[in-house]
C-alpha atoms as a PDB file:
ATOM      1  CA  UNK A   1       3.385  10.669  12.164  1.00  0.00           C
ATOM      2  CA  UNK A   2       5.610  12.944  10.457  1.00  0.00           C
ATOM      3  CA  UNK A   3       6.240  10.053   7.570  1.00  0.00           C
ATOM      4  CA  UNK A   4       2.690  10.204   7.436  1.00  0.00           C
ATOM      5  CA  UNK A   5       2.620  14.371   6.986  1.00  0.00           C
ATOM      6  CA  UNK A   6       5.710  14.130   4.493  1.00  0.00           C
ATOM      7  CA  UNK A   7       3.780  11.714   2.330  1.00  0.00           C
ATOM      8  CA  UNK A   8       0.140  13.030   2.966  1.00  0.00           C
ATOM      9  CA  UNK A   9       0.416  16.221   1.619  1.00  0.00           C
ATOM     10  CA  UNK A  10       1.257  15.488  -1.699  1.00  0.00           C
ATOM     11  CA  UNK A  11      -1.460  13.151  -1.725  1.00  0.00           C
ATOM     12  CA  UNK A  12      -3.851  15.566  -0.726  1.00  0.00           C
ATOM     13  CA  UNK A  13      -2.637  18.026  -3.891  1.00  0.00           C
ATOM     14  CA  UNK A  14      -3.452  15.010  -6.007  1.00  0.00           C
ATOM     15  CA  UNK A  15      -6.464  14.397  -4.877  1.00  0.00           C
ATOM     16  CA  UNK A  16      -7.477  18.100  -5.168  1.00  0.00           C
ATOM     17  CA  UNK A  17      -6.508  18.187  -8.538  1.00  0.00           C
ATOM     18  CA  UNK A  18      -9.121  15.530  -9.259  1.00  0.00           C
ATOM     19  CA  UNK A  19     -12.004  17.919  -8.050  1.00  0.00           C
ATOM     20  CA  UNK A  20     -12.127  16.692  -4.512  1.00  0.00           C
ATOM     21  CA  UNK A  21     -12.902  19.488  -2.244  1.00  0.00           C
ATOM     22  CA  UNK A  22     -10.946  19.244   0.691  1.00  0.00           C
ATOM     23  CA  UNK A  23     -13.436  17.915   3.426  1.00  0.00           C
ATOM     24  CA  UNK A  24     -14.233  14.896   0.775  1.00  0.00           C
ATOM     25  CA  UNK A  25     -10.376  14.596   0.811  1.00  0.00           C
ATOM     26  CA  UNK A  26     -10.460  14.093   4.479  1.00  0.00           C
ATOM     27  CA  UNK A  27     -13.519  12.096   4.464  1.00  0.00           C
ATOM     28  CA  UNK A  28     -11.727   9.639   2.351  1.00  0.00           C
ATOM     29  CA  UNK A  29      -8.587   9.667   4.137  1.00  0.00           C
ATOM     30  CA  UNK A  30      -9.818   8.995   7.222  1.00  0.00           C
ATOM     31  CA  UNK A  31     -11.865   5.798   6.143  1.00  0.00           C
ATOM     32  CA  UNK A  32      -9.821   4.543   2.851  1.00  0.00           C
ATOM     33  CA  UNK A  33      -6.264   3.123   4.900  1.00  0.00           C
ATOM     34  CA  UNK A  34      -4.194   2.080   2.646  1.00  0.00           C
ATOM     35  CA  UNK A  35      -2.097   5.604   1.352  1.00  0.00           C
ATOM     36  CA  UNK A  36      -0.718   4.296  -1.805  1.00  0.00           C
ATOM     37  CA  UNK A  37      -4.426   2.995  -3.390  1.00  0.00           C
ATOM     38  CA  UNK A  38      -5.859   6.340  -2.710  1.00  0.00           C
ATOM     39  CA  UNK A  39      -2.312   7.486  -4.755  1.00  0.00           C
ATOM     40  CA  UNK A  40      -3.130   5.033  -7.354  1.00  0.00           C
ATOM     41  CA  UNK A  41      -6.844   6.194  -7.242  1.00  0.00           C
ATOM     42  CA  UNK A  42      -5.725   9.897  -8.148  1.00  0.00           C
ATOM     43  CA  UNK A  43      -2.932   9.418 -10.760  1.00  0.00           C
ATOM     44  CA  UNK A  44      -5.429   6.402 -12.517  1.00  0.00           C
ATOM     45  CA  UNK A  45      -8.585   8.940 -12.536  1.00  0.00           C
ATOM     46  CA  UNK A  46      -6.411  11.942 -13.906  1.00  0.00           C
ATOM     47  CA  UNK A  47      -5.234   9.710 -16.658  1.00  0.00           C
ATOM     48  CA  UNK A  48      -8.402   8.668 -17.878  1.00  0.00           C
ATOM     49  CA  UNK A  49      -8.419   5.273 -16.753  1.00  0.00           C
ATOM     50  CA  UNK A  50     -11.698   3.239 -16.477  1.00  0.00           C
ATOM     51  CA  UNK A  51     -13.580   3.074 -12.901  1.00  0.00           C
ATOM     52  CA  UNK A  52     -13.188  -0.963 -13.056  1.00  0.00           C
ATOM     53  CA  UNK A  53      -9.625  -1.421 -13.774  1.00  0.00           C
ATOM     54  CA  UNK A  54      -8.978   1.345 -11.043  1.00  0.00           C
ATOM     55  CA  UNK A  55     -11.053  -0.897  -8.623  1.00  0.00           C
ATOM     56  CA  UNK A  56      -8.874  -4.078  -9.963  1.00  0.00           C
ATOM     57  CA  UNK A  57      -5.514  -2.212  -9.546  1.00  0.00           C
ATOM     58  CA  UNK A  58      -6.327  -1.044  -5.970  1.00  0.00           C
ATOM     59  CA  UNK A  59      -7.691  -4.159  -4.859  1.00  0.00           C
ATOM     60  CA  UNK A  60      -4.402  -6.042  -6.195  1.00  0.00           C
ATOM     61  CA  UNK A  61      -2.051  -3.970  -3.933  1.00  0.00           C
ATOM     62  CA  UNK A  62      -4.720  -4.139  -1.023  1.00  0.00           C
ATOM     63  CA  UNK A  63      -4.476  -7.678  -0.710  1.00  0.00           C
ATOM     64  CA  UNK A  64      -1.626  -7.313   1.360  1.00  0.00           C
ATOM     65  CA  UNK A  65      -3.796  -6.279   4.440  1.00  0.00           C
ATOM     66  CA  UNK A  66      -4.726  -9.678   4.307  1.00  0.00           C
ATOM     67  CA  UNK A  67      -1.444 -10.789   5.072  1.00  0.00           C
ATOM     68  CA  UNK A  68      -0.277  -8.104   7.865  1.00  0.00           C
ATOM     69  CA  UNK A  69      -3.528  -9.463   9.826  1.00  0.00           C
ATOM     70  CA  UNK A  70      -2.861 -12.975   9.401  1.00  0.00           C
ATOM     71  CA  UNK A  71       0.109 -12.674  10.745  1.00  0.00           C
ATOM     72  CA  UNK A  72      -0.741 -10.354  14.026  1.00  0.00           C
ATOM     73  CA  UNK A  73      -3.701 -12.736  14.730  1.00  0.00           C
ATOM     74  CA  UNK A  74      -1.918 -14.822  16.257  1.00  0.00           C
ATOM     75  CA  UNK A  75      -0.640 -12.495  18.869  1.00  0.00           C
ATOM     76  CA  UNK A  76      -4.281 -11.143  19.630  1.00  0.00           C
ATOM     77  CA  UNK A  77      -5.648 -14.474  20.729  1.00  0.00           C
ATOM     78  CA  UNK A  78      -6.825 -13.283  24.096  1.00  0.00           C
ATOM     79  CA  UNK A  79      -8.757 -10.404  22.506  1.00  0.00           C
ATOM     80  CA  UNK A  80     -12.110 -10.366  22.351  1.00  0.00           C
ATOM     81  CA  UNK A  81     -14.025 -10.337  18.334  1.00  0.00           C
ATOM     82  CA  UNK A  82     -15.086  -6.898  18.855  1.00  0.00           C
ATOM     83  CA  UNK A  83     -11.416  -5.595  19.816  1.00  0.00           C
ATOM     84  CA  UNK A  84      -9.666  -8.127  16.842  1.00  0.00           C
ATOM     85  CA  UNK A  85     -12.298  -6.243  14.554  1.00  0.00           C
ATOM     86  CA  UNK A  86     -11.608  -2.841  15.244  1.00  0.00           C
ATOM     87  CA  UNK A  87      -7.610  -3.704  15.310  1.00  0.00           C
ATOM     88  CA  UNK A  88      -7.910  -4.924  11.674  1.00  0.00           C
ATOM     89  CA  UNK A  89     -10.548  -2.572  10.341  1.00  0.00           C
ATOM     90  CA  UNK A  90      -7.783   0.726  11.113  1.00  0.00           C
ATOM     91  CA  UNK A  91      -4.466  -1.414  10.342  1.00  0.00           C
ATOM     92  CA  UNK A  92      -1.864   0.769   8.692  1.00  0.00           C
ATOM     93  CA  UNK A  93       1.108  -0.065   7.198  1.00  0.00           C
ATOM     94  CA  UNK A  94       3.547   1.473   9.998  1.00  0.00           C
ATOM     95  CA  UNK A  95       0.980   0.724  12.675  1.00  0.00           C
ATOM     96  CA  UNK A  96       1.283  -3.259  11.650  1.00  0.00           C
ATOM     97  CA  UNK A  97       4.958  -2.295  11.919  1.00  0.00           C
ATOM     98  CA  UNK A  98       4.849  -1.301  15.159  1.00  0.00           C
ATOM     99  CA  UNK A  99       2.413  -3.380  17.482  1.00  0.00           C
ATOM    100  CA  UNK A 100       3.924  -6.148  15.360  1.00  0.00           C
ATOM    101  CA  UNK A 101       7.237  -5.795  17.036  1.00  0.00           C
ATOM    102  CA  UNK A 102       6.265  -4.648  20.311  1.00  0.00           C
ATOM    103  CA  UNK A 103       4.142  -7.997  20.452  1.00  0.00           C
ATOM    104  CA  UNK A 104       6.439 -10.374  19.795  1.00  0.00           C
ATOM    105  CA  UNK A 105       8.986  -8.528  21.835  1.00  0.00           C
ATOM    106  CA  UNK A 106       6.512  -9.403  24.671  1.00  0.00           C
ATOM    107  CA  UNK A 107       5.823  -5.791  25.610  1.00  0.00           C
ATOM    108  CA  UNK A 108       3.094  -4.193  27.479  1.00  0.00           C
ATOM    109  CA  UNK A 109       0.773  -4.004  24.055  1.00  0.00           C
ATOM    110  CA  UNK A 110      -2.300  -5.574  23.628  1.00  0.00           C
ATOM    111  CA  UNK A 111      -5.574  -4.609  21.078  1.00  0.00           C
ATOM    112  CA  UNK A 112      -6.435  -1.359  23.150  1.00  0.00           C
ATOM    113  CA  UNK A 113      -2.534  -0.149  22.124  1.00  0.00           C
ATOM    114  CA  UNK A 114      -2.603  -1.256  18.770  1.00  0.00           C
ATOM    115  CA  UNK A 115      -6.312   0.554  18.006  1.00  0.00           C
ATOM    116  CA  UNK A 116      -5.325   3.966  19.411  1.00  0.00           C
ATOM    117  CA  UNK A 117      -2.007   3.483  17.622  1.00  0.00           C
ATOM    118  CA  UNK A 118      -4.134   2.827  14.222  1.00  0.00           C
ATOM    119  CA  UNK A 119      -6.515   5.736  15.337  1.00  0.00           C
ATOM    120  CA  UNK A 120      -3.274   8.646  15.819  1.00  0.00           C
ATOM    121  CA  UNK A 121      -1.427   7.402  12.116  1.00  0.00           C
ATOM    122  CA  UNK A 122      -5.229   7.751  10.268  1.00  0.00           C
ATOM    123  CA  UNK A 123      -6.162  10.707  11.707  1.00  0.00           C
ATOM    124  CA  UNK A 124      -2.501  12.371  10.970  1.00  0.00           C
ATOM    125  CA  UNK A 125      -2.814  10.963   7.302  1.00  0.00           C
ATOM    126  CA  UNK A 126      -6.398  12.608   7.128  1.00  0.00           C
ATOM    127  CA  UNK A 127      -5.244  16.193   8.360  1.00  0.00           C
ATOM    128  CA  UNK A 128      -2.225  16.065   5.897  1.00  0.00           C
ATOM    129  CA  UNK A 129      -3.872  14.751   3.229  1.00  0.00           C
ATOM    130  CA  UNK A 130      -6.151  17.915   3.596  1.00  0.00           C
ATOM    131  CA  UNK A 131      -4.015  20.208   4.487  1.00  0.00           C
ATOM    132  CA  UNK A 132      -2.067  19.388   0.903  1.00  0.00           C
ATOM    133  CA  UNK A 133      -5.245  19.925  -0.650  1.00  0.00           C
ATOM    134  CA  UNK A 134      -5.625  23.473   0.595  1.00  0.00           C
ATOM    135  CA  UNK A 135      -2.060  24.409  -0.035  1.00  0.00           C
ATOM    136  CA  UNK A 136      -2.144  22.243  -3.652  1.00  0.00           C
ATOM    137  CA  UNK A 137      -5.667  24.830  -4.169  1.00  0.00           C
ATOM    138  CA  UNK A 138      -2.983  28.090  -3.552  1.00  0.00           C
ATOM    139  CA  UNK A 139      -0.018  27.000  -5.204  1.00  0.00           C
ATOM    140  CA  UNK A 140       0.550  25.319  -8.667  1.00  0.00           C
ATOM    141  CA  UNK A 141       2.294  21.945  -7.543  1.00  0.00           C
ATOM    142  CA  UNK A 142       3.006  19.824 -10.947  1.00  0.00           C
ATOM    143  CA  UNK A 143       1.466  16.194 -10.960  1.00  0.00           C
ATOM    144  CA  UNK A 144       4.054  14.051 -11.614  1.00  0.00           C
ATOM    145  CA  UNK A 145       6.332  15.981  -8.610  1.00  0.00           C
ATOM    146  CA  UNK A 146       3.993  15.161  -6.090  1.00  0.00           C
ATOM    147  CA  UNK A 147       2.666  11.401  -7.376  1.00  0.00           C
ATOM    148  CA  UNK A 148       6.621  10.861  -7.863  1.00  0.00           C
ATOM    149  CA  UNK A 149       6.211  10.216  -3.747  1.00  0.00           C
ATOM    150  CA  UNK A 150       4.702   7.149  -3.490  1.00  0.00           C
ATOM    151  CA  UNK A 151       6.620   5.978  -6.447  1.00  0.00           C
ATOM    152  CA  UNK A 152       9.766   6.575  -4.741  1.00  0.00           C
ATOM    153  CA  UNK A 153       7.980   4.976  -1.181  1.00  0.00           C
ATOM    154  CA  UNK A 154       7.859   1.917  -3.344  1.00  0.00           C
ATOM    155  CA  UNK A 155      11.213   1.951  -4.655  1.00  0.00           C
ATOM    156  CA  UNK A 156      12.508   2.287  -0.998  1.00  0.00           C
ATOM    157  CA  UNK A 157      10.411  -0.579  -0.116  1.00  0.00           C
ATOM    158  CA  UNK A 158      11.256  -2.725  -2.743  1.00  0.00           C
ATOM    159  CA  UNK A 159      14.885  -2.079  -2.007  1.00  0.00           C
ATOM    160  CA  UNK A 160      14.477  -2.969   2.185  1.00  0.00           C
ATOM    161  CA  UNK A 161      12.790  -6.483   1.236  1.00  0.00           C
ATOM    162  CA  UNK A 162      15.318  -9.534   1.403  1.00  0.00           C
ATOM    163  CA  UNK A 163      17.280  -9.844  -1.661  1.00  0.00           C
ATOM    164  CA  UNK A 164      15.814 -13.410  -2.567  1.00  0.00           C
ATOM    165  CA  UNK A 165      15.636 -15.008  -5.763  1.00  0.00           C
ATOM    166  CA  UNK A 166      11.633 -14.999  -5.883  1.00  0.00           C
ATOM    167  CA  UNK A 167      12.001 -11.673  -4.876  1.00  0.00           C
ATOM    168  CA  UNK A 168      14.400 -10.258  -7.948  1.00  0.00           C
ATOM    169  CA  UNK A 169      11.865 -12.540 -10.245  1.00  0.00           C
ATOM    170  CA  UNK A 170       8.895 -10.507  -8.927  1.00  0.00           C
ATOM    171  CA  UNK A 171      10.306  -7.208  -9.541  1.00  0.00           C
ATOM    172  CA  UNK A 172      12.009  -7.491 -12.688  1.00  0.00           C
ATOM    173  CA  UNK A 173       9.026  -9.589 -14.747  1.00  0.00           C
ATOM    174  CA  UNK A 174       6.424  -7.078 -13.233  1.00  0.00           C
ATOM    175  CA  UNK A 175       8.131  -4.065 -14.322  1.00  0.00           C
ATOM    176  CA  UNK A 176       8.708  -5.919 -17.358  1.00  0.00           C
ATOM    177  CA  UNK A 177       5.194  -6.819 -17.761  1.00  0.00           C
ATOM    178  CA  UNK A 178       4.432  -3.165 -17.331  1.00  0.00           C
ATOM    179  CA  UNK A 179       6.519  -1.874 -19.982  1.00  0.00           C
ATOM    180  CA  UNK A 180       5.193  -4.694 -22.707  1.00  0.00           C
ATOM    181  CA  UNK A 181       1.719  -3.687 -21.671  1.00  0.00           C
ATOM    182  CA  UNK A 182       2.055   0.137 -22.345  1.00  0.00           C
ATOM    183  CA  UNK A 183       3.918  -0.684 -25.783  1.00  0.00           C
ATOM    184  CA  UNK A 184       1.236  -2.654 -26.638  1.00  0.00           C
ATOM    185  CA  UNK A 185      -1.494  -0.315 -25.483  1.00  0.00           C
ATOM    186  CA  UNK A 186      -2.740  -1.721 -22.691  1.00  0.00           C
ATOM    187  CA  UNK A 187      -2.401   1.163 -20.297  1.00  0.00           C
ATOM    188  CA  UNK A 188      -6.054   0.094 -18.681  1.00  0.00           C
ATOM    189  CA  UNK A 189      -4.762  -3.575 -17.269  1.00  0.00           C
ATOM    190  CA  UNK A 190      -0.935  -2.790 -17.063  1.00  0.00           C
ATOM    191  CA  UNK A 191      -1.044  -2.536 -13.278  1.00  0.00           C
ATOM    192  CA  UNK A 192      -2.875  -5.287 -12.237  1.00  0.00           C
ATOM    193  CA  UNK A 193      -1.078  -7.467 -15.048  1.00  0.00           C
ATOM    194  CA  UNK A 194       1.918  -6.926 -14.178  1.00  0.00           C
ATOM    195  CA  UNK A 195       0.715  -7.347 -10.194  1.00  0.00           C
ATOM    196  CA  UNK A 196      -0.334 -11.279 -11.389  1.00  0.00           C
ATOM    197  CA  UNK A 197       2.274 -11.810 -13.878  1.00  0.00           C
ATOM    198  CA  UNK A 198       5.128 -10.602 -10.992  1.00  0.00           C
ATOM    199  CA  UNK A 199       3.729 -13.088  -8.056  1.00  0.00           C
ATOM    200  CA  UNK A 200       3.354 -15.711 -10.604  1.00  0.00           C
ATOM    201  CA  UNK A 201       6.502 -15.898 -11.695  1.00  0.00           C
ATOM    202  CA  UNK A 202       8.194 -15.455  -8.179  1.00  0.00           C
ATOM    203  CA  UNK A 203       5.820 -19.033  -7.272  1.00  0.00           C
ATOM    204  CA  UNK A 204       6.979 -20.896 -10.272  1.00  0.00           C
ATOM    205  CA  UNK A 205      10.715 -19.783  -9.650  1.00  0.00           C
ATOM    206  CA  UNK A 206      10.040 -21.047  -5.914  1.00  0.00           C
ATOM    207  CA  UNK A 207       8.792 -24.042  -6.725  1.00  0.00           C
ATOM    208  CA  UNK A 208      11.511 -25.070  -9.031  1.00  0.00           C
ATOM    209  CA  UNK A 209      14.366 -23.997  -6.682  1.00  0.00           C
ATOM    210  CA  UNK A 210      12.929 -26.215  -4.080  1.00  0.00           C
ATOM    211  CA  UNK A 211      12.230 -29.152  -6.674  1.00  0.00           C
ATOM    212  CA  UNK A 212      16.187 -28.837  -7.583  1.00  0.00           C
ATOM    213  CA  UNK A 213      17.157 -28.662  -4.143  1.00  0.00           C
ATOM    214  CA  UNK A 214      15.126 -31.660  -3.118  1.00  0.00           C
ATOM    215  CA  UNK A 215      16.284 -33.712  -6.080  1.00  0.00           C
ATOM    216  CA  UNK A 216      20.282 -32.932  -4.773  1.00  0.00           C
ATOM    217  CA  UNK A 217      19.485 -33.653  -1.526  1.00  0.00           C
ATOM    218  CA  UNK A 218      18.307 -37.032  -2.539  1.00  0.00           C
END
């Protein structure tokens, strides 16, 4: 919860910069769950950037929601549809975290835990997120101080992941993907380019490690 309060409130002074009046910025908080698209959202609207590759970008770095309930599925097997639904519909990043863990470790956790666990981290992200758009109203916070935030969330997530060799591939050739876009003008697709050209490249890296290591082995 506090994570949630450090990191809302300067996404609440974006999105009041963008015109949002603060009970829109809660509305949206409290039913948009994924923190850094509504981030991306801001920072692509205040730069001018076209509604469909903001839809494209968002929906590229969504996808991984598809993952984090694949893989607690699994563990919710005895749940009924209506209590796997409302698990998945309010799945947060920290929340996936944490009933994650606590089911495998076999603790008392079931659906019921993980939804009021989903319900507390969105409703603390909604009151922060408007709370920073009252105090971003009052006093003159610059842009690219508070969208800096979840630029340096994803720099201390990129840094926890396992250092891997498709991993390093991904990183470097979508950052460098980003930078040839931008030189070339291509501000509008350089996100989800460089989201395609990144996983790409980590696959075809993977695949030819495991070719080589298949050919020694034989």
């Amino acid at each position: 919860m506090l994570t949630y309060v450090a990191i809302g409130a300067p996404c609440g002074m974006i999105m009041g910069q963008t015109g949002m009046e603060p009970w829109m910025v809660f509305a949206l908080s409290s039913t948009f769950v994924t923190g850094s698209g509504q981030f991306m959202i801001c920072n692509l609207w205040l730069a001018g950037v076209p509604a469909p590759s903001i839809i494209a970008s968002v929906a590229a770095i969504s996808s991984r929601f598809a993952l984090y309930s694949a893989s607690i599925a699994p563990h919710l097997t005895g749940a009924s549809k209506r209590q796997t639904l409302a698990v998945a519909a309010t799945l947060t990043e920290e929340a996936y975290g944490i009933s994650l863990a606590k089911l495998v470790e076999g603790e008392d956790w079931g659906p019921r835990e993980s939804f009021v666990l989903n319900v507390i981290l969105i409703a603390t992200w909604g009151v922060s997120c408007t709370m920073g758009a009252i105090v971003g109203a009052v006093v003159d916070v610059p842009t690219a101080i508070a969208a800096f935030v979840c630029t340096s969330l994803f720099i201390c997530l990129l840094f926890s992941q396992r250092l891997s060799r498709g991993n390093v591939v991904a990183a470097v050739s979508g950052a460098v993907s980003v930078a040839v876009c931008k030189f070339l003008g291509w501000t509008n697709i350089a996100v989800p380019a460089s989201v395609l050209v990144g996983v790409a490249a980590a696959l075809v890296c993977d695949a030819l490690a495991e070719g080589r290591d298949a050919r020694d082995a034989r």
